[in-house]
N, C-alpha and C. Protein backbone atom coordinates (compact mmCIF):
# COMPACT_ATOMS: atom_id res chain seq x y z
N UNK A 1 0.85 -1.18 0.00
CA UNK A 1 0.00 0.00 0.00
C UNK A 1 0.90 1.24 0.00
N UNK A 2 0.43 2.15 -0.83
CA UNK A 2 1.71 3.63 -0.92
C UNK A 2 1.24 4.32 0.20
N UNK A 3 2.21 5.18 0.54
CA UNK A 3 1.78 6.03 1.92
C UNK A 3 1.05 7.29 1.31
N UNK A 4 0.04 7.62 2.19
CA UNK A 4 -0.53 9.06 1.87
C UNK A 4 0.30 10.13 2.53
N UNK A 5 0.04 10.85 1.35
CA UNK A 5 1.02 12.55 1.76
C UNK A 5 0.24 12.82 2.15
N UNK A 6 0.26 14.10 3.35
CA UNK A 6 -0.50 14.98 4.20
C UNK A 6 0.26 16.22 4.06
N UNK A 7 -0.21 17.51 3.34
CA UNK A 7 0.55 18.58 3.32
C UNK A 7 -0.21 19.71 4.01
N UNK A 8 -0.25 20.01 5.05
CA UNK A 8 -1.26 21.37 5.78
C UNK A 8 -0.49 22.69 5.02
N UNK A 9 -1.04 24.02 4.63
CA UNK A 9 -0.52 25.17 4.61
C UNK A 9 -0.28 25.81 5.13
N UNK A 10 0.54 26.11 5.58
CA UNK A 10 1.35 27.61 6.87
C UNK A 10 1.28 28.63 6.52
N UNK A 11 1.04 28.74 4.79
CA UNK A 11 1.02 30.33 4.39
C UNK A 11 0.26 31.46 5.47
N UNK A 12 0.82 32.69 5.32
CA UNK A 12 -0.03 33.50 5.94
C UNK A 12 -1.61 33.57 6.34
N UNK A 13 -1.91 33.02 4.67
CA UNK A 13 -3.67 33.39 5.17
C UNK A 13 -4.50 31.96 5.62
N UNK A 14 -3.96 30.77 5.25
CA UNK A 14 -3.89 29.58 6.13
C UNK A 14 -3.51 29.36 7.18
N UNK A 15 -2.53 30.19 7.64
CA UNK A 15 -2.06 30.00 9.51
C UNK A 15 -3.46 30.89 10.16
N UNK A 16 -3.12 32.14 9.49
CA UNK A 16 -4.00 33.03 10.53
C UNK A 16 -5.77 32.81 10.56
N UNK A 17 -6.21 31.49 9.53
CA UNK A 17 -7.42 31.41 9.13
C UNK A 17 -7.66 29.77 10.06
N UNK A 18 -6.40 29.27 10.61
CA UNK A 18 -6.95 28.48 11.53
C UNK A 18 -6.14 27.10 10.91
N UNK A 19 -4.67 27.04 10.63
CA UNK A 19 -3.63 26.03 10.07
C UNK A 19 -3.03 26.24 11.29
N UNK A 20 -2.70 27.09 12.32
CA UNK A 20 -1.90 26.79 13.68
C UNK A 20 -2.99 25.77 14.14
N UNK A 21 -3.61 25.42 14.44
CA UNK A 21 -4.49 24.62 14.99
C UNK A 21 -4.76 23.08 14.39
N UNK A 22 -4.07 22.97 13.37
CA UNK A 22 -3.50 22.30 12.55
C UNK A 22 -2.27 21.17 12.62
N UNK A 23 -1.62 22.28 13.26
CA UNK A 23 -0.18 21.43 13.68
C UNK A 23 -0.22 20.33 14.59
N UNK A 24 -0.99 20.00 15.35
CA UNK A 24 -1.21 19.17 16.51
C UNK A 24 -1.61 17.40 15.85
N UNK A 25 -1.88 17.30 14.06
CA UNK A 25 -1.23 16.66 13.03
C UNK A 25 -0.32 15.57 12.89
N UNK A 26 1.02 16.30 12.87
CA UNK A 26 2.07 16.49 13.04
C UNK A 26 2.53 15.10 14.18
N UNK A 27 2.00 15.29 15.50
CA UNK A 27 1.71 14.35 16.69
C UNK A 27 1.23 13.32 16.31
N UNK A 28 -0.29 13.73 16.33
CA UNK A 28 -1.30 12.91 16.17
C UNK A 28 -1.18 11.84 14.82
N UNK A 29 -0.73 12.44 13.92
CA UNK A 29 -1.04 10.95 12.66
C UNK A 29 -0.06 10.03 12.52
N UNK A 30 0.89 9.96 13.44
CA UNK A 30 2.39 9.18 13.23
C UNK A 30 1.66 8.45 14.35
N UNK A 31 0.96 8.81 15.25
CA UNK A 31 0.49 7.88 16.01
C UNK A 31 -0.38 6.88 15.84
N UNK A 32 -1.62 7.25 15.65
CA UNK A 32 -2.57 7.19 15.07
C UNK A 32 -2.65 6.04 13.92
N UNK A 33 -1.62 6.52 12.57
CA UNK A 33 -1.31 5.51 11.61
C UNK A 33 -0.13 5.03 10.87
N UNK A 34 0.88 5.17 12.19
CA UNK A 34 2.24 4.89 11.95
C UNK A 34 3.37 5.25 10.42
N UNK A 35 3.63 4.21 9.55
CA UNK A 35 4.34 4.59 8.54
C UNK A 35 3.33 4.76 7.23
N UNK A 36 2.09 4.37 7.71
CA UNK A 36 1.21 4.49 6.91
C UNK A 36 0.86 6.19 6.16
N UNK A 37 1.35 6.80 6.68
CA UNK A 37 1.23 8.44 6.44
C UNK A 37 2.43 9.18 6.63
N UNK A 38 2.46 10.18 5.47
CA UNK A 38 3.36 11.29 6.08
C UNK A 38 3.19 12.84 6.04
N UNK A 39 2.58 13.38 7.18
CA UNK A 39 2.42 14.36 7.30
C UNK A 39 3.48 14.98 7.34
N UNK A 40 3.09 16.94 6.56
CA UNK A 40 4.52 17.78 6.55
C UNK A 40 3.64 19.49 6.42
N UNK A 41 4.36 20.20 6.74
CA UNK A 41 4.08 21.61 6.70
C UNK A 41 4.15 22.03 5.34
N UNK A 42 3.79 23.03 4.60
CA UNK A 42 4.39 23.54 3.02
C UNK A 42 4.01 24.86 3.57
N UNK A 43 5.20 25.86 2.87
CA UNK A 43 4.63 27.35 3.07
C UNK A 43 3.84 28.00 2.37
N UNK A 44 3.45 26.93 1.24
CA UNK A 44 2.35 27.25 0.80
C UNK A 44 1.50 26.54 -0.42
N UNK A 45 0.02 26.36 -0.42
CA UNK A 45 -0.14 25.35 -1.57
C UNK A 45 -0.64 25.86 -2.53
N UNK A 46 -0.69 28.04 -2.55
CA UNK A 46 -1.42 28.69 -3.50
C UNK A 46 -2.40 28.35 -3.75
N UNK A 47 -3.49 27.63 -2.92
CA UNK A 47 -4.33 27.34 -3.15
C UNK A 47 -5.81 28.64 -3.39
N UNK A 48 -5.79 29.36 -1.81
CA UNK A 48 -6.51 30.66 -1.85
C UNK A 48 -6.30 31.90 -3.10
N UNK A 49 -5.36 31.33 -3.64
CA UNK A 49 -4.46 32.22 -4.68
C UNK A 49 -5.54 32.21 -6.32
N UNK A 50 -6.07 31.16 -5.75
CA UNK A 50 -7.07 30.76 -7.11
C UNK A 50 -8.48 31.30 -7.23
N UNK A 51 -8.78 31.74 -6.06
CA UNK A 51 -9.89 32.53 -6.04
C UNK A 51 -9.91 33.12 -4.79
N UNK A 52 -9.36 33.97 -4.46
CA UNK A 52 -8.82 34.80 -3.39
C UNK A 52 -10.11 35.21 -2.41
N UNK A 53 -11.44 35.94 -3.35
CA UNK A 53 -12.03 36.59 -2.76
C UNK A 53 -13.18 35.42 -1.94
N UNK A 54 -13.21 34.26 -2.32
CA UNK A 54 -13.86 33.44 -1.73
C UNK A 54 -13.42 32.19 -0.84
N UNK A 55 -11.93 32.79 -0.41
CA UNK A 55 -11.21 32.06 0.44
C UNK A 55 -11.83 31.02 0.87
N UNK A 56 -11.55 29.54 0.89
CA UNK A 56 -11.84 28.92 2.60
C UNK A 56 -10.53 27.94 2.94
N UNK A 57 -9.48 28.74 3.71
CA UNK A 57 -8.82 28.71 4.03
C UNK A 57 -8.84 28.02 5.55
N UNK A 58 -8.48 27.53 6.09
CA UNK A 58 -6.85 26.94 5.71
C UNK A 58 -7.00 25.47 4.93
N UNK A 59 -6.02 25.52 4.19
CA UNK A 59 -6.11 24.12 3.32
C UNK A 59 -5.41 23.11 3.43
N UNK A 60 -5.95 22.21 3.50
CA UNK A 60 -4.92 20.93 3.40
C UNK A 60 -4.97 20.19 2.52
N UNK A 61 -3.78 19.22 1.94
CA UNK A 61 -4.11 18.35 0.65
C UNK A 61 -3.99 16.89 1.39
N UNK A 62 -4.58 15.70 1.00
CA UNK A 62 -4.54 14.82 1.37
C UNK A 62 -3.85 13.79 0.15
N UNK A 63 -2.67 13.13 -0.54
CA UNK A 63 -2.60 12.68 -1.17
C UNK A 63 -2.87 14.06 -2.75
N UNK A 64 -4.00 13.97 -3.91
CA UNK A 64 -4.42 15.43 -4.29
C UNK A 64 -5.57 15.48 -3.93
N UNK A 65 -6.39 14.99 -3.00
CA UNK A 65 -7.35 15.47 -2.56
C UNK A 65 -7.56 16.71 -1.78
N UNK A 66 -7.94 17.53 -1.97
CA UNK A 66 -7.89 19.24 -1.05
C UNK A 66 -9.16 19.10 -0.55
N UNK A 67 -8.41 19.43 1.06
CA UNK A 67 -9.47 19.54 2.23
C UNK A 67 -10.07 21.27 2.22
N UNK A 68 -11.14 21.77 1.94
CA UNK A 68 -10.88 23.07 2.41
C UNK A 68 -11.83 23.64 3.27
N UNK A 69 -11.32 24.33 4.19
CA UNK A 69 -11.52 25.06 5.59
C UNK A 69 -11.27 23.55 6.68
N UNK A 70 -10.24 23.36 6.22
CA UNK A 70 -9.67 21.70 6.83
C UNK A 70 -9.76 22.28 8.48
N UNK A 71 -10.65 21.29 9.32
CA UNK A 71 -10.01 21.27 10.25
C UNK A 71 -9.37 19.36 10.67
N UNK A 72 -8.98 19.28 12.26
CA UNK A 72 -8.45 18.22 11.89
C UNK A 72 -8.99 16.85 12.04
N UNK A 73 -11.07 16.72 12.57
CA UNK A 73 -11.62 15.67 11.90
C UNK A 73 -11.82 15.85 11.04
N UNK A 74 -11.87 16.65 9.69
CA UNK A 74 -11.84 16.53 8.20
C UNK A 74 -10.55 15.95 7.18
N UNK A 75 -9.21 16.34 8.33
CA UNK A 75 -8.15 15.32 7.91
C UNK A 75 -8.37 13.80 7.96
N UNK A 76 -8.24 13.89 9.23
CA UNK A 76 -8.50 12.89 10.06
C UNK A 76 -9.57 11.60 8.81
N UNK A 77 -10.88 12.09 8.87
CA UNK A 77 -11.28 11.16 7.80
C UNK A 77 -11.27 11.25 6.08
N UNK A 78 -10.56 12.39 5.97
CA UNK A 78 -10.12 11.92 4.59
C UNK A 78 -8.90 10.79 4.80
N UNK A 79 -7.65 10.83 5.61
CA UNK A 79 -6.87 9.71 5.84
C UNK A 79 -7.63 8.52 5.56
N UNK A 80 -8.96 8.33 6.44
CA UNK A 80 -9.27 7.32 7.01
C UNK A 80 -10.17 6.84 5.55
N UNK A 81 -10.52 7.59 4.71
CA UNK A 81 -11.04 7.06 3.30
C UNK A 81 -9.86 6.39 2.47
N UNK A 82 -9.30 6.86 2.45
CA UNK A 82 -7.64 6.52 1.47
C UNK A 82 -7.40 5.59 2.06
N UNK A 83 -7.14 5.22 3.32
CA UNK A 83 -6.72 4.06 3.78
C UNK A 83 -8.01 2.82 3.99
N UNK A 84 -9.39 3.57 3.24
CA UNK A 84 -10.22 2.25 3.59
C UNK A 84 -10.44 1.72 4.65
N UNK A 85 -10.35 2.75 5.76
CA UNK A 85 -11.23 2.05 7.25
C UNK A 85 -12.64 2.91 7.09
């Protein structure tokens, strides 16, 4: 089975829109689902960049699946789709 990427955004308007809250991730999914995942920070996935004025920020990508206004049970079970539990 390939491992799923987990990339949260730190950019500015993803941290301050609720990606610090985010980081706790980081902990949690190495636990959670060992080598099965690898979560990582990016400074940015330009994602809000694509339609700015209708932000929903903060974003996360799961594999290319994009979480948006990710918080972290919306990670949490996109992981848990990809991996088929």
């Amino acid at each position: 089975m390939a491992k799923v990427n987990v990339k949260v955004c730190l950019g500015t308007t993803c941290f301050v829109m609720g990606s610090a809250n985010l980081q706790e991730l980081i902990e949690l999914v190495p636990r959670k689902y060992g080598d099965l995942v690898d979560v990582a920070g990016s400074p940015c996935l330009g994602l809000c960049s694509i339609d700015w004025e209708f932000s929903k920020a903060p974003y996360v990508k799961v594999d290319d699946e994009v979480i948006k206004e990710a918080t972290v049970e919306k990670v949490l079970a996109a992981i848990d789709k990809k991996l088929g539990k």
